[in-house]
Protein backbone atom coordinates (compact mmCIF):
# COMPACT_ATOMS: atom_id res chain seq x y z
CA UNK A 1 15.14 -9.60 24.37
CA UNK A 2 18.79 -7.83 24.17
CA UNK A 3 18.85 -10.14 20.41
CA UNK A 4 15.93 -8.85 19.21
CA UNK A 5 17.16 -5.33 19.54
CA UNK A 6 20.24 -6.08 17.89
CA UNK A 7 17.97 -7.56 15.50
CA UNK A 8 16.31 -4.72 14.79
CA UNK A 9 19.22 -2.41 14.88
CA UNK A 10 20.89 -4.36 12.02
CA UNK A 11 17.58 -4.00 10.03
CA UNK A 12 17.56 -0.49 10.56
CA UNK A 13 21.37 -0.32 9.01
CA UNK A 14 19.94 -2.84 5.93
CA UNK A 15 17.28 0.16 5.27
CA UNK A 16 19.93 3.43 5.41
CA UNK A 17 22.01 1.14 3.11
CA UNK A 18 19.25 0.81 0.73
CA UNK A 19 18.08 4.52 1.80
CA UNK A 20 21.81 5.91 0.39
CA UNK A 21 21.72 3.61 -2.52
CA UNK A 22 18.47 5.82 -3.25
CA UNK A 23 20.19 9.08 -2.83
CA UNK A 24 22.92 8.30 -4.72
CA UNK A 25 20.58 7.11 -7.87
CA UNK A 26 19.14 10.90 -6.95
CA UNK A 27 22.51 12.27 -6.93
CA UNK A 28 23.29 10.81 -10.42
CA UNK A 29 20.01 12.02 -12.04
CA UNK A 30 20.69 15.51 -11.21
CA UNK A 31 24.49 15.02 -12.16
CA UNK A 32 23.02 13.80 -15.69
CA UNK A 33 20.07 15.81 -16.63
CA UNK A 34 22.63 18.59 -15.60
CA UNK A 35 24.25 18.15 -19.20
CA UNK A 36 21.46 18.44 -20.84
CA UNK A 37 20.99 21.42 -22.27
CA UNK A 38 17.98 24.16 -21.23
CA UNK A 39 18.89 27.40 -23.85
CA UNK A 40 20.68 28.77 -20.85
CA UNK A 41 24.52 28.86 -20.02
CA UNK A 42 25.24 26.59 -17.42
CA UNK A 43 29.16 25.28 -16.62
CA UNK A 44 27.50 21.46 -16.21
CA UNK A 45 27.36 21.31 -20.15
CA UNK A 46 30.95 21.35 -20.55
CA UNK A 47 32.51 20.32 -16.90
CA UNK A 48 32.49 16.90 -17.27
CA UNK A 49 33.53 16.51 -20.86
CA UNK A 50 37.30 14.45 -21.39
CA UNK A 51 39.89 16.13 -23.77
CA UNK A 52 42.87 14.97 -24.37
CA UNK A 53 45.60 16.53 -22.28
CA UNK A 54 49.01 15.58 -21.16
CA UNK A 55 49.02 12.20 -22.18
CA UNK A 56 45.81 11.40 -20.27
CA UNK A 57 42.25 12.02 -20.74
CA UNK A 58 41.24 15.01 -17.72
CA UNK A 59 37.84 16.60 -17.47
CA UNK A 60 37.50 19.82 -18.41
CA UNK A 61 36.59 21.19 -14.86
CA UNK A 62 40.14 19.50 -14.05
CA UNK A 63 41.65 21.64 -16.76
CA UNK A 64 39.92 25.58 -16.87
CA UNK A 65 38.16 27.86 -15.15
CA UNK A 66 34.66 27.82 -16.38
CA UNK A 67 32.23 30.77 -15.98
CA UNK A 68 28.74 31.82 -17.22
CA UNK A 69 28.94 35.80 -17.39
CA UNK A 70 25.81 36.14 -19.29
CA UNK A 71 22.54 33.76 -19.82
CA UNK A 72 23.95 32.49 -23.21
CA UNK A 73 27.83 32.61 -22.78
CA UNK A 74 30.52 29.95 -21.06
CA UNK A 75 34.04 31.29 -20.68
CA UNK A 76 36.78 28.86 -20.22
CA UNK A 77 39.88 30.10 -19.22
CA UNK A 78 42.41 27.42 -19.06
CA UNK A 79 44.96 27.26 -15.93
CA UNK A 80 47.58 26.11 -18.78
CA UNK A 81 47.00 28.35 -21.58
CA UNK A 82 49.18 25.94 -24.08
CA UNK A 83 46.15 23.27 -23.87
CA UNK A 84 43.60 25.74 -25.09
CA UNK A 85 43.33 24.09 -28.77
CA UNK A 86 43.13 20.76 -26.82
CA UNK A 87 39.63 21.94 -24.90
CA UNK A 88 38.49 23.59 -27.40
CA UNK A 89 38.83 20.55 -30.12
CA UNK A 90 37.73 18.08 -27.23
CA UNK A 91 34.69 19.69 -27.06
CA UNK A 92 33.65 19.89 -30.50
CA UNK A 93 34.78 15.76 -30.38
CA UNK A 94 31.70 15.49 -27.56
CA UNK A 95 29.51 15.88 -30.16
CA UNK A 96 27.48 17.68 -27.50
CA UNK A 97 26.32 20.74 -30.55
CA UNK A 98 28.56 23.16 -28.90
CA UNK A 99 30.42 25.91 -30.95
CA UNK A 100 34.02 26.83 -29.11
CA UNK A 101 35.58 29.95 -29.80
CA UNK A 102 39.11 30.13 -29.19
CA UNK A 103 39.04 34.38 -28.01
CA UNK A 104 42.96 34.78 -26.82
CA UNK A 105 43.94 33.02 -23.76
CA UNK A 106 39.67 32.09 -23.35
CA UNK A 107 37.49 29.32 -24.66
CA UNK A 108 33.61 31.21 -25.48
CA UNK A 109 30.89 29.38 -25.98
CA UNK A 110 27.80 30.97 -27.26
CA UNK A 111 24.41 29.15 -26.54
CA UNK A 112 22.12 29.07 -28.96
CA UNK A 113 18.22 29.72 -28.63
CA UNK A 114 17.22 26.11 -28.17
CA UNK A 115 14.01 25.52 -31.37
CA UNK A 116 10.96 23.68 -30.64
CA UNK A 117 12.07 20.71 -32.37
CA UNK A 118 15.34 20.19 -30.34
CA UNK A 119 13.44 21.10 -27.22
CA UNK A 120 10.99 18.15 -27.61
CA UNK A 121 13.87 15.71 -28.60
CA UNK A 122 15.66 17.27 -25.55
CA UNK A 123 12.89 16.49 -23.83
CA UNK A 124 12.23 12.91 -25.11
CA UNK A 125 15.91 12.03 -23.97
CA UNK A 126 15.24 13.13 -20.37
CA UNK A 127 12.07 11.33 -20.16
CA UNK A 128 14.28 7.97 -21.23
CA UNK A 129 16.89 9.11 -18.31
CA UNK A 130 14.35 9.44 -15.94
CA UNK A 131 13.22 5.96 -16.45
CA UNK A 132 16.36 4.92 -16.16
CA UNK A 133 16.45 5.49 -12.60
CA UNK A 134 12.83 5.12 -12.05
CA UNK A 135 13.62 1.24 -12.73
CA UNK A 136 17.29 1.80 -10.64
CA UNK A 137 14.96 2.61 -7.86
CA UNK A 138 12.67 -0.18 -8.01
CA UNK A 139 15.75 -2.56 -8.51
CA UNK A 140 16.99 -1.39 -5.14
CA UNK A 141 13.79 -2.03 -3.57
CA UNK A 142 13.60 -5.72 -4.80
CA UNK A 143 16.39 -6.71 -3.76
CA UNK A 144 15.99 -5.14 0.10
CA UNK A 145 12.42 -6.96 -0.60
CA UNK A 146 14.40 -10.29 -1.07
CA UNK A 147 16.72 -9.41 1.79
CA UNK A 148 13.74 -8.96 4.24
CA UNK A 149 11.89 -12.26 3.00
CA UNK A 150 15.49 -14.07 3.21
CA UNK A 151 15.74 -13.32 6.99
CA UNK A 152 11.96 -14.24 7.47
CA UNK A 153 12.44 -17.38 6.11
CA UNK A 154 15.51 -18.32 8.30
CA UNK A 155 13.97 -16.95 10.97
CA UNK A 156 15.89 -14.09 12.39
CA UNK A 157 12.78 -11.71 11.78
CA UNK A 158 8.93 -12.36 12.56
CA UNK A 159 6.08 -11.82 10.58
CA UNK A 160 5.35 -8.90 12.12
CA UNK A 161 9.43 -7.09 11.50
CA UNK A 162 8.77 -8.38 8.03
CA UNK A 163 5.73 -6.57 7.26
CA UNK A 164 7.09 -3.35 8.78
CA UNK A 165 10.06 -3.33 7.25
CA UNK A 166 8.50 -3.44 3.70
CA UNK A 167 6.13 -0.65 4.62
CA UNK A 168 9.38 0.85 5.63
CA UNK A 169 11.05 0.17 2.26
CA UNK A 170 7.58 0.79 0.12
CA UNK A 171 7.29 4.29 2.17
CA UNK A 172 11.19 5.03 1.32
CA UNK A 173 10.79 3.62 -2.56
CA UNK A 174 7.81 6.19 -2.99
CA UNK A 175 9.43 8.78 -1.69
CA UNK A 176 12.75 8.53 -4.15
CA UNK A 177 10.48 8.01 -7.16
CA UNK A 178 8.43 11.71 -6.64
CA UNK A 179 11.84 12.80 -5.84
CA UNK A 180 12.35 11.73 -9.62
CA UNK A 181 9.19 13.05 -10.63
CA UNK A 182 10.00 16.56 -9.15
CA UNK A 183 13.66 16.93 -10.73
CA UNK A 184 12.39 15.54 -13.94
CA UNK A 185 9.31 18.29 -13.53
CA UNK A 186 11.59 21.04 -13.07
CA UNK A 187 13.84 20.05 -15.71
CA UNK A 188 11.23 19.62 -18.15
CA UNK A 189 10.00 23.62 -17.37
CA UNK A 190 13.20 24.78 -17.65
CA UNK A 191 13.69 23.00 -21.10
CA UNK A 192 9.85 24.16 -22.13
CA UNK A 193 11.25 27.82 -21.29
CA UNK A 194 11.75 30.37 -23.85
C-alpha cells in the first residue's frame, strides 16, 4: 500500500511539471503579445529590443530608464548618456515602425494613432502567435499523455490511475488554452480600441 502512495505522489509531481510547463507557455504569450503594439505607449515595445552597446548586444531595459508620461509618448533616459545614439539607432534597426527622437540627454518616442489597416494586420499576427502556443499547449499534453500510457503499460499505474490522470491532464490542458483565449481576447480589444 505504502508503494502505491509513492506511486501516486510521483504522478502528482509528473502533472505540476507539465502544469508549470503550461504557465510558462502563458508567461511567454503575455511576454510576446506585450510587443505588439495597441496605439498606446507602453515600455514593453521597446524593453526588450538589443542595441549595440559596449562591445555586446544589451537590451534596452538593461541600458535606460524607460517611462510612458503620456498615452502616446516613451521617454528613455539612458543611465550612460554617451550610448544615446546607440539606442536610439538600435531601435530604428528593430524595424519595429518606431520613430526615436534624440531630445538632449532623452530618447522620445511618439506613438502614432494605429489605422485600420495596421490594426487588422496587427491583429492577424497575434492570431498566428496565439496559435503558436495553442499547439505548445497541446504538445505538452501529448507527451504527459504518452508518459501516463508508458507507466500503464509497464505496469506501475492501473487502469483506473491512468484514466484519472488524463482527466487530470485534459482538465489542466483546457484550462491553459481559455487562459489563451482570454489574453488573446483582451489583446485583441485593446488593439480594436480607438
Amino acid at each position: 500500500m505504502r508503494v502505491l502512495c509513492v506511486l501516486s505522489l510521483d504522478h502528482r509531481m509528473a502533472l505540476s511539471l507539465t502544469q508549470k510547463q503550461m504557465q510558462m507557455a502563458i508567461g511567454h504569450l503575455k511576454g510576446e503579445l506585450a510587443q505588439i503594439r495597441t496605439g498606446r505607449a507602453t515600455s514593453a515595445l521597446v524593453a526588450e529590443i538589443l542595441v549595440d552597446a559596449y562591445d555586446t548586444k544589451m537590451m534596452v531595459k538593461e541600458l535606460a530608464q524607460i517611462s510612458t508620461p503620456e498615452a502616446h509618448v516613451i521617454l528613455i533616459s539612458p543611465w550612460d548618456k554617451s550610448i544615446i545614439t546607440n539606442i536610439s539607432g538600435g531601435i530604428v534597426k528593430a524595424n519595429t515602425g518606431l520613430n526615436p527622437v534624440v531630445d538632449g540627454e532623452l530618447i522620445k518616442i511618439m506613438i502614432p494613432p494605429l489605422t485600420a489597416e495596421r490594426r487588422e494586420q496587427f491583429i492577424k499576427q497575434m492570431h498566428g502567435i496565439l496559435e503558436k502556443y495553442r499547439v505548445q499547449i497541446r504538445q505538452v499534453r501529448h507527451e504527459t499523455r504518452e508518459d501516463i500510457k508508458g507507466k500503464k503499460e509497464l505496469g506501475s499505474i492501473g487502469e483506473d490511475e491512468e484514466k484519472r490522470l488524463e482527466n487530470e491532464l485534459q482538465k489542466l490542458h483546457d484550462e491553459y488554452i481559455e487562459a489563451i483565449e482570454v489574453v488573446g481576447k483582451t489583446k485583441e480589444e485593446q488593439l480594436r480600441e480607438i
